[in-house]
Protein backbone atom coordinates (compact mmCIF):
# COMPACT_ATOMS: atom_id res chain seq x y z
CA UNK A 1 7.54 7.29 12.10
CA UNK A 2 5.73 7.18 15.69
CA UNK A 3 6.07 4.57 17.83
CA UNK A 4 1.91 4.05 16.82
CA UNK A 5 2.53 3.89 13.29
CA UNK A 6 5.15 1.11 14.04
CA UNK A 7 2.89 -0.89 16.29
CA UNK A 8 0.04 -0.89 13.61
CA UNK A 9 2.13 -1.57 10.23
CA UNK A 10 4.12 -4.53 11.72
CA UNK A 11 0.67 -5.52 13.48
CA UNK A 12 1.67 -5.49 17.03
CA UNK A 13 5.47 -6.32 16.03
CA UNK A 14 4.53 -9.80 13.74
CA UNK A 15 6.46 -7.51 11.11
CA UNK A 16 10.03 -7.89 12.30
CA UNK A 17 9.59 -11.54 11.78
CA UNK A 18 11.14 -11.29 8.39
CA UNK A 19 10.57 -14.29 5.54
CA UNK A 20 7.17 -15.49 5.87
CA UNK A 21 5.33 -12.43 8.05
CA UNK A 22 2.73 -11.98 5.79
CA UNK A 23 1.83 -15.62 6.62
CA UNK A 24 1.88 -15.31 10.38
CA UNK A 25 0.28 -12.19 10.41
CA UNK A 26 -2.94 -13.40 8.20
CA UNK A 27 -2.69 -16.53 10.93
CA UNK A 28 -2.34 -14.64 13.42
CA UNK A 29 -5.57 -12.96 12.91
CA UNK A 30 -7.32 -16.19 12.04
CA UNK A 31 -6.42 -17.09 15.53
CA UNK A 32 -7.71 -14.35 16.96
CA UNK A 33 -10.90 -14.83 14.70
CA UNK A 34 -11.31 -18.30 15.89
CA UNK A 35 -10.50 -16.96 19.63
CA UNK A 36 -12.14 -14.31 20.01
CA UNK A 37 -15.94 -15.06 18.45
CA UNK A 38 -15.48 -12.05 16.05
CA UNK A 39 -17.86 -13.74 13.63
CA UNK A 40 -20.76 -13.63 16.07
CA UNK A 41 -19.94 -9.72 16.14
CA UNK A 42 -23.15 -7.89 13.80
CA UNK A 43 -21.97 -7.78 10.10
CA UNK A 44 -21.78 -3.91 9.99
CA UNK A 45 -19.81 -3.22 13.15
CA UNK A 46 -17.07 -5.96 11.36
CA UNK A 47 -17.43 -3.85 8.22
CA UNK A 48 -16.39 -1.11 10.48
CA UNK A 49 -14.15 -2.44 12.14
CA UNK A 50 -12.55 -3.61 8.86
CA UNK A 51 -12.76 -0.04 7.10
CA UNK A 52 -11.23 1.04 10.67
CA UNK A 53 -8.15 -0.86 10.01
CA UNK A 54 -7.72 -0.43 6.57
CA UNK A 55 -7.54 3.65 6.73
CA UNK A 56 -5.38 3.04 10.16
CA UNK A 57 -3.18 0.93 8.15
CA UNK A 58 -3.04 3.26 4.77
CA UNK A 59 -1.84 5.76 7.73
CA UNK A 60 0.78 3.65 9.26
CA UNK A 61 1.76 2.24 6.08
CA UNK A 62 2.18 5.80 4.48
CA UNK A 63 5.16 6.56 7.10
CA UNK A 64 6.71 2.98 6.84
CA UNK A 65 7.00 3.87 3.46
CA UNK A 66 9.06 6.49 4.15
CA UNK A 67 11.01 5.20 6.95
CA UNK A 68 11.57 1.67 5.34
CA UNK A 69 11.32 2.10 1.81
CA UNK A 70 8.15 1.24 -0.49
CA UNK A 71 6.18 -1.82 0.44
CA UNK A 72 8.27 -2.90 3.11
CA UNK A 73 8.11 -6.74 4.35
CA UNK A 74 8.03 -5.11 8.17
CA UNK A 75 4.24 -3.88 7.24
CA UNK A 76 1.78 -6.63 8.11
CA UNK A 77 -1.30 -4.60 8.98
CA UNK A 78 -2.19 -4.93 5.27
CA UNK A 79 -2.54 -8.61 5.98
CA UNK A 80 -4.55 -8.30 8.77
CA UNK A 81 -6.88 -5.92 6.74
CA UNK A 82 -7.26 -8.40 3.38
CA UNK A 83 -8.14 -11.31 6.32
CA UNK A 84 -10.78 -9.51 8.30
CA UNK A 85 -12.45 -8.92 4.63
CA UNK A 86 -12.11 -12.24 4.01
CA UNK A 87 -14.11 -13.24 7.03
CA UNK A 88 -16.62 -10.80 7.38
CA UNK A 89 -20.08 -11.72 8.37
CA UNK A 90 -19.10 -15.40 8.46
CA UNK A 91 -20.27 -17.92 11.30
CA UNK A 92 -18.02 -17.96 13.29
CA UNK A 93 -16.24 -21.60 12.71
CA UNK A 94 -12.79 -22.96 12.30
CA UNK A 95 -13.89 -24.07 8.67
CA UNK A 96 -14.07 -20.80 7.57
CA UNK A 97 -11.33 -19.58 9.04
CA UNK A 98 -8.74 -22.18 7.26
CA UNK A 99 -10.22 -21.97 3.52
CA UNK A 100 -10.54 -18.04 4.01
CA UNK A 101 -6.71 -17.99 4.83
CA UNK A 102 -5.51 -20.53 2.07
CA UNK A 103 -7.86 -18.43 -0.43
CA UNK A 104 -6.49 -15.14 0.70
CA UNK A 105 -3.00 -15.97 0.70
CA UNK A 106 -3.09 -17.63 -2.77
CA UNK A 107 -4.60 -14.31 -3.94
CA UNK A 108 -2.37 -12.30 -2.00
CA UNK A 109 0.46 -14.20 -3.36
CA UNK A 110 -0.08 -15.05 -7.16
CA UNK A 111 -1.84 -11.19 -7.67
CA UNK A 112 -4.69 -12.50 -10.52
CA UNK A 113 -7.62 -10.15 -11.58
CA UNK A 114 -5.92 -6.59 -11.48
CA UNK A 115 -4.59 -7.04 -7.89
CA UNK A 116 -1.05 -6.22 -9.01
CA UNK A 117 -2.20 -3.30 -10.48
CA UNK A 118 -3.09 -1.82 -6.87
CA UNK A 119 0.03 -2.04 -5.91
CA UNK A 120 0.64 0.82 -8.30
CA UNK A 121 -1.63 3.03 -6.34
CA UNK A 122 1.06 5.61 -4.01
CA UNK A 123 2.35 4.87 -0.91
CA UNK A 124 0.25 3.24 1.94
CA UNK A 125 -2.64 2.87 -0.57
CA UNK A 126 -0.51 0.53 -2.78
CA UNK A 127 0.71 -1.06 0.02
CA UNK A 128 -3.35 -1.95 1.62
CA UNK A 129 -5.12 -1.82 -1.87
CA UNK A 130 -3.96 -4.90 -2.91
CA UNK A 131 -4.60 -7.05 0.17
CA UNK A 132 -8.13 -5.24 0.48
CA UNK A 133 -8.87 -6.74 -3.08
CA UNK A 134 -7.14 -10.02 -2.30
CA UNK A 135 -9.58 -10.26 0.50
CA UNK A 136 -12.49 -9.38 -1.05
CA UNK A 137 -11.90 -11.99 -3.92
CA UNK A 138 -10.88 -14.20 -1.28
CA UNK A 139 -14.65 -13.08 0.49
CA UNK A 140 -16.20 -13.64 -2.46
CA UNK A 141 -15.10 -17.28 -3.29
CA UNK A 142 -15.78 -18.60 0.14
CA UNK A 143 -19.28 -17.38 -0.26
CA UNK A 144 -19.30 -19.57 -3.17
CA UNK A 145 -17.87 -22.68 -1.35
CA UNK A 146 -19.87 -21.99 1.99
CA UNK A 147 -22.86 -22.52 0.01
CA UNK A 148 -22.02 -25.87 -0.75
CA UNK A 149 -20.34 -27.00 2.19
């Protein structure tokens, strides 16, 4: 495993937290949502940026696997991934940001609607598919509450 692949699975190092780094990483990019105005970024270059990081993190996630064992707790980046799904193309306010992150990490947690199954999927696509669909239900029932909020 390269020294890259480390820095992107654990998500800059938020990995070797241990108990709870899921959390802090899906915060920690909720800060950096709320920081930096990524929601005032155009729709399709977060959609980019979002497929960017996904494939990046199938990559580093693929080589965690086999340096740490399957679906590791040091590999965060998956996190990261089912978050910036979770807030794409939303304006870009603190609102948002704390409902997304209590919606993605309740899907990302209990695994409803076929999100367990992903993990089933090999390697580094196991490890990302199920966060990717976590945030995308996550996406989807925000929509749903931002339209009456």
């Amino acid at each position: 495993m390269t020294r890259l692949q480390q820095f992107i699975a654990t998500m800059v190092g938020l990995g070797f937290i241990g108990k709870g780094a899921g959390t802090v990483a899906a915060i920690a990019y909720c800060a950096i949502w709320c920081v930096i105005p990524v929601g005032d970024i155009p729709c399709l270059w977060q959609v980019l940026a979002a497929l960017i990081v996904t494939l990046t993190g199938v990559w580093a996630a693929n080589a965690a696997h086999q340096a740490w064992g399957e679906d590791s707790n040091k590999v965060v980046i998956d996190e990261g991934a089912g978050m910036m799904i979770t807030l794409l193309c939303f304006p870009h306010e603190i609102r948002y940001a704390l409902i997304g992150l209590v919606l993605f990490r309740f899907f990302d947690i209990v695994k409803p609607l076929g999100i367990r199954k992903m993990e089933q999927l090999p390697k580094g696509w196991g490890v990302m598919a199920d966060d990717v669909l976590a945030g995308l239900y996550s996406h989807l029932v925000l929509r749903l509450i931002a339209h009456y909020i």
